[in-house]
Protein backbone atom coordinates (compact mmCIF):
# COMPACT_ATOMS: atom_id res chain seq x y z
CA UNK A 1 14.28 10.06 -15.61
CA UNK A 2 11.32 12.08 -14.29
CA UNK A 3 10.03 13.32 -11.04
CA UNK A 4 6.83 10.71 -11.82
CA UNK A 5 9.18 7.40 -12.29
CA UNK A 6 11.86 8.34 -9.01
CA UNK A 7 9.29 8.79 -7.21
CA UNK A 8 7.44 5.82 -8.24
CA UNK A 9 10.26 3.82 -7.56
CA UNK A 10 10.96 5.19 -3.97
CA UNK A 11 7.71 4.20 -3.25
CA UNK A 12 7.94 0.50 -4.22
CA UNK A 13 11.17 0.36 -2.34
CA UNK A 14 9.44 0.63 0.48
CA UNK A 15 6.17 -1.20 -0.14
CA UNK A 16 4.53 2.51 0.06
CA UNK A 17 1.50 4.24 -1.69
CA UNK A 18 0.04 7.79 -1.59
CA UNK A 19 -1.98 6.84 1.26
CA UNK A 20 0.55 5.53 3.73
CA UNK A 21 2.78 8.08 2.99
CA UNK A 22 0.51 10.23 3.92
CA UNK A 23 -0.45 8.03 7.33
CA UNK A 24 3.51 7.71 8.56
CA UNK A 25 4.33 11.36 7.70
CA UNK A 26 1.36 12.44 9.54
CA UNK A 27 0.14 14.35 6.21
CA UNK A 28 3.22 16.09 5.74
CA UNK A 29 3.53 14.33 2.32
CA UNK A 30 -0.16 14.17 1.48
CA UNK A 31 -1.97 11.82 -0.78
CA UNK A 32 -3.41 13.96 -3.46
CA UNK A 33 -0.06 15.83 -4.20
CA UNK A 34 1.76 12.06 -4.18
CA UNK A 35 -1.15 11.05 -5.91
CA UNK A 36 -0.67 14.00 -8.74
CA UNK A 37 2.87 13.19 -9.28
CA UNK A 38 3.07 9.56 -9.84
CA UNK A 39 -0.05 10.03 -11.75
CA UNK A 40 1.68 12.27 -14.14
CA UNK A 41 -1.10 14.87 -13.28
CA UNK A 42 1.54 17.61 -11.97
CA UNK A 43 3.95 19.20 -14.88
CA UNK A 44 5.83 21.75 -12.00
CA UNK A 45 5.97 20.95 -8.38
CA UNK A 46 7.70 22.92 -6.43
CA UNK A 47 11.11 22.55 -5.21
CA UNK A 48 9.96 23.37 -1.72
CA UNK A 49 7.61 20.44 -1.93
CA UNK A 50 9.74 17.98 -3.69
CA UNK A 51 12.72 18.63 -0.44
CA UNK A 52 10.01 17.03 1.73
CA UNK A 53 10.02 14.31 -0.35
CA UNK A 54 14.01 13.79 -1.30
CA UNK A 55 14.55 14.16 2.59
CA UNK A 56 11.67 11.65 3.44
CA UNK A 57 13.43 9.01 0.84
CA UNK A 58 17.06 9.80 1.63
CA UNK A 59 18.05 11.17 -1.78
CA UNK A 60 19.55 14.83 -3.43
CA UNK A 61 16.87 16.90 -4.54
CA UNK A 62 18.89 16.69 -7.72
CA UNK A 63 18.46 12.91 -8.39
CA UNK A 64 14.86 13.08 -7.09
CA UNK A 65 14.02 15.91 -10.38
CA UNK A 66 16.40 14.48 -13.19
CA UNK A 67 18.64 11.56 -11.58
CA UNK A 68 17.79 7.91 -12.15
CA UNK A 69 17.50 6.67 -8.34
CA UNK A 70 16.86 2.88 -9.07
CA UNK A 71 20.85 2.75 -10.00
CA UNK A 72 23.13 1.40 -7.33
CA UNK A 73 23.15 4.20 -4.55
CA UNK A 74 22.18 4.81 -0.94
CA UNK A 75 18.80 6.00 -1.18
CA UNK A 76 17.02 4.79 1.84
CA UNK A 77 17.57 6.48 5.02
CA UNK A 78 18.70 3.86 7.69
CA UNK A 79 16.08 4.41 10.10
CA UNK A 80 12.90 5.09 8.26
CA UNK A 81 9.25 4.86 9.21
CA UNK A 82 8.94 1.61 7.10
CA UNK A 83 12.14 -0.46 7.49
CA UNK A 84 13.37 -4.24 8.18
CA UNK A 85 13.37 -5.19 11.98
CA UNK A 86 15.62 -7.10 13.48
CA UNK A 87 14.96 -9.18 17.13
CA UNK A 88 17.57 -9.56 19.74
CA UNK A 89 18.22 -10.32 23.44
CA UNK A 90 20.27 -8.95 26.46
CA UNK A 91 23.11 -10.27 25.00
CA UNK A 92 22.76 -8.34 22.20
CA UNK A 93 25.36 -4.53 22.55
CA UNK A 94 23.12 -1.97 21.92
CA UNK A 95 24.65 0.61 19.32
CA UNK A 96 25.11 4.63 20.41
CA UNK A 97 21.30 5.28 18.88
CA UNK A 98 19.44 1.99 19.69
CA UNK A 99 17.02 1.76 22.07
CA UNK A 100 14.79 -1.03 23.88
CA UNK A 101 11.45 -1.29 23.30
CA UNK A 102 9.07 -4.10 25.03
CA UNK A 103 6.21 -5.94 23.55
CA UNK A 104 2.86 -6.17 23.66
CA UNK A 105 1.31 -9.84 23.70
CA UNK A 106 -1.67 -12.08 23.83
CA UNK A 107 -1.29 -14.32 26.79
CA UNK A 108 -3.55 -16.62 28.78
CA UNK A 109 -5.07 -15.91 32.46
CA UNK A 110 -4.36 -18.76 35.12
CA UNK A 111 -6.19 -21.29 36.38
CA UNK A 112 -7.11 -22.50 32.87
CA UNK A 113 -10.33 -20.10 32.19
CA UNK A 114 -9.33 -19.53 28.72
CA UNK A 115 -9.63 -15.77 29.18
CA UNK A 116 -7.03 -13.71 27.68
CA UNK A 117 -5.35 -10.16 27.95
CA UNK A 118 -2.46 -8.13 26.11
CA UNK A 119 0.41 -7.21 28.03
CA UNK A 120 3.98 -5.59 27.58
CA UNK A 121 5.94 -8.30 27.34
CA UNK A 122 9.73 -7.13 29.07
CA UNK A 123 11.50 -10.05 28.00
CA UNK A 124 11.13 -9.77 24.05
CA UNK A 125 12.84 -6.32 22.26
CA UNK A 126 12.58 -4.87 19.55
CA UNK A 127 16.06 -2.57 17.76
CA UNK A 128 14.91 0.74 17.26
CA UNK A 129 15.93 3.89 16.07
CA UNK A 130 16.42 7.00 18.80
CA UNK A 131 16.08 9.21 15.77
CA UNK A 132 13.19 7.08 14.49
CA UNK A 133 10.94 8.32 17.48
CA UNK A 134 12.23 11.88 17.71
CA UNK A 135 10.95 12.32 14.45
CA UNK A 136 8.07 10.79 14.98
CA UNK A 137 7.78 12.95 18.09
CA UNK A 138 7.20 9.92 20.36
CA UNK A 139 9.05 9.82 24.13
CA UNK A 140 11.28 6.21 24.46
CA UNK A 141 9.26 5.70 27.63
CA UNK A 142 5.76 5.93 26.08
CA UNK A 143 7.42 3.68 23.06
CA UNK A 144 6.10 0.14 22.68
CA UNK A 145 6.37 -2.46 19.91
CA UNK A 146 3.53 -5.53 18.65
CA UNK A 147 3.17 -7.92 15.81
CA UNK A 148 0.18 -7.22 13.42
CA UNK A 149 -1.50 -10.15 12.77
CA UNK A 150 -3.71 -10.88 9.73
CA UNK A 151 -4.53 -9.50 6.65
CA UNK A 152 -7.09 -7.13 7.41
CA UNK A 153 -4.96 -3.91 7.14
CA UNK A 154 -2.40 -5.74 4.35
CA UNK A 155 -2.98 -2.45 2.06
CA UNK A 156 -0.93 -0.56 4.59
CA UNK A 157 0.50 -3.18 7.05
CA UNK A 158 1.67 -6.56 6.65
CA UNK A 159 0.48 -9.67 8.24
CA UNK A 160 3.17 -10.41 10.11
CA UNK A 161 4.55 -6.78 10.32
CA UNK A 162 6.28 -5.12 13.74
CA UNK A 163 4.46 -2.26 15.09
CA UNK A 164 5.88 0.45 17.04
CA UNK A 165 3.06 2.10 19.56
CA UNK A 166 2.68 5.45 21.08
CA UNK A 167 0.97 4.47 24.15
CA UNK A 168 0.80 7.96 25.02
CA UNK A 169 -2.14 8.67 22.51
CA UNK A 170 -5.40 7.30 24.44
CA UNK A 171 -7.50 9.97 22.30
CA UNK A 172 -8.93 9.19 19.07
CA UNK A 173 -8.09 10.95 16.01
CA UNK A 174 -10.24 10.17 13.40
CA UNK A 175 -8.81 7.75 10.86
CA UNK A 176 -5.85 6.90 12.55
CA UNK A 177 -4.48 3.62 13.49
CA UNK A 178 -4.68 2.03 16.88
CA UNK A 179 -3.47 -0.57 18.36
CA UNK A 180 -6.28 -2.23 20.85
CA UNK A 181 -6.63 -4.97 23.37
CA UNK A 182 -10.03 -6.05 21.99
CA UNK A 183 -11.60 -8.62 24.84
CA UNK A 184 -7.72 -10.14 24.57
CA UNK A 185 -7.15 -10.16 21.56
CA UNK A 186 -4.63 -7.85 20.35
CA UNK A 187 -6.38 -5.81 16.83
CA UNK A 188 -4.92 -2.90 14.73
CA UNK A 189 -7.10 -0.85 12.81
CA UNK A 190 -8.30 2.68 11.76
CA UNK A 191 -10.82 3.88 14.43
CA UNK A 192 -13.27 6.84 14.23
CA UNK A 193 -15.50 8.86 16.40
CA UNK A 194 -19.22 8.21 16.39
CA UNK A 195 -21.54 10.09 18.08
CA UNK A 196 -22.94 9.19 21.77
CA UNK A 197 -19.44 7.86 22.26
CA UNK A 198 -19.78 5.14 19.57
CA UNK A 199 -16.66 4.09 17.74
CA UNK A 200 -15.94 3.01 13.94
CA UNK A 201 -13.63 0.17 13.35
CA UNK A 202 -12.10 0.03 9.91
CA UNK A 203 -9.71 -1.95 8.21
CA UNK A 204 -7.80 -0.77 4.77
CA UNK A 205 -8.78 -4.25 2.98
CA UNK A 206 -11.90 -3.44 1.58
CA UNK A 207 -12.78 -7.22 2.22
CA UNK A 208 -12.63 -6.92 6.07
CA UNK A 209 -16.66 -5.21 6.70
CA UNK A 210 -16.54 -1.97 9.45
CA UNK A 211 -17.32 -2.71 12.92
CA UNK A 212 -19.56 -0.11 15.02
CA UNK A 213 -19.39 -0.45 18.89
CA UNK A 214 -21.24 1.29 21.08
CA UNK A 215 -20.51 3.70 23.33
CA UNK A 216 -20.64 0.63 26.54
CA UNK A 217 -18.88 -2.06 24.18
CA UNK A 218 -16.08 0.15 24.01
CA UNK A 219 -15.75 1.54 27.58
CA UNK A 220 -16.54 -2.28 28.54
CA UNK A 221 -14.71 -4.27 25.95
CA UNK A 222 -12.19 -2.49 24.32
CA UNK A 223 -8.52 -1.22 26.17
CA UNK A 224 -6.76 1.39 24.12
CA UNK A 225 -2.81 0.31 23.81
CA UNK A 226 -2.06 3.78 21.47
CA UNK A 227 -1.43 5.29 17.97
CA UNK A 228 0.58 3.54 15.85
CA UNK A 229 3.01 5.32 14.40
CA UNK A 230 5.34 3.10 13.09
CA UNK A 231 5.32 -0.18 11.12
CA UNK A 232 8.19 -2.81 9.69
CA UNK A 233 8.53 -3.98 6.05
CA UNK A 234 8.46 -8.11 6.14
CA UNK A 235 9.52 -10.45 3.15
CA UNK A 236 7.44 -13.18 2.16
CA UNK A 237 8.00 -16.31 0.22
């Protein structure tokens, strides 16, 4: 087997491409060299560069060059960027590296005015890996989880996919992906800079158009929630 086909297959394991790769390793696997290799385009990579990737994936270096990894063998790292999620309660033991993690939720305002607003939602957890933020260099306490909803970002994330938030990160880096309380309704998208304070809304299914807001629709409209740096694999029927 070749370099090309492994890591081809590592990739579909975990619903990945070269571009959010790239997005959950915060470029430390970038696109065009993922792109070169599963495009056949790169006869000798370095071993230095191909470690990133065997570590990434959970697999020898080894296997990763001239192994077959799609036979039966661990080859996913338990507690990877993109991973299954699993719900649970208070009654629910917490292993030695799980933490809690609220989440963030629509809900209604009183009084029946049909306004809504996001909120951390204390009651409803998510499992999550300790090492899973450490690597992602996010602090438990600035750690929060949603539900994406919708298919406008379905080339990366799933409708229906958890979402793990750095609320921390109220700056935006251009062509990252936020989670935002959007006039109560709770969006997820890439968001860029404009000038005079405007922002860019995009989503990664080219069917969805970009947004612009304005420099007051933002301030006015728009409540940050945080980089997202983390997202769930979901099945669907």
């Amino acid at each position: 087997m070749s370099v090309q086909t492994n890591l081809k297959f590592l990739l579909s394991q975990k619903n990945l491409n070269a571009n959010s790769l790239s997005e959950i390793t915060n470029g430390e696997l970038p696109q065009p060299t993922t792109r070169r290799i599963i495009n056949g385009e790169s006869e000798n990579v370095r071993d230095k560069t191909l470690e990133k990737y065997a570590r990434f994936f959970g697999v020898e270096l080894a296997d990763l060059k001239y192994g077959d990894v799609s036979r039966p063998k661990p080859t996913i790292v338990p507690d990877a960027h993109l991973t299954t999620f699993e719900l649970w309660d208070d009654g629910t033991p917490m292993e030695s590296d799980d933490i809690e993690l609220p989440y963030f939720k629509e809900v209604c305002f009183s009084a029946g005015s049909g306004h809504s607003q996001v909120i951390e939602e204390q009651g409803r957890k998510l499992r999550f890996s300790k090492r899973t933020l450490k690597n992602a260099g996010v602090e438990p306490g600035d750690a929060a989880c949603a539900t994406n909803s919708g298919k406008s970002m379905e080339n990366t994330i799933l409708d229906g996919a958890a979402i793990g938030v750095d609320k921390s990160k109220q700056s935006i880096k251009d062509g990252k992906i936020y989670a935002f309380d959007h006039g109560g309704m709770l969006r997820v998208k890439r968001l860029y800079r404009q000038p005079f304070g405007a922002v860019k809304i995009v989503s990664d299914n080219p069917e969805y158009p970009e947004e612009l807001m304005t420099a007051d629709q933002w301030q006015n409209e728009v409540r940050l929630l945080g980089w997202v740096f983390w997202w769930s694999s979901v099945d669907k029927w």
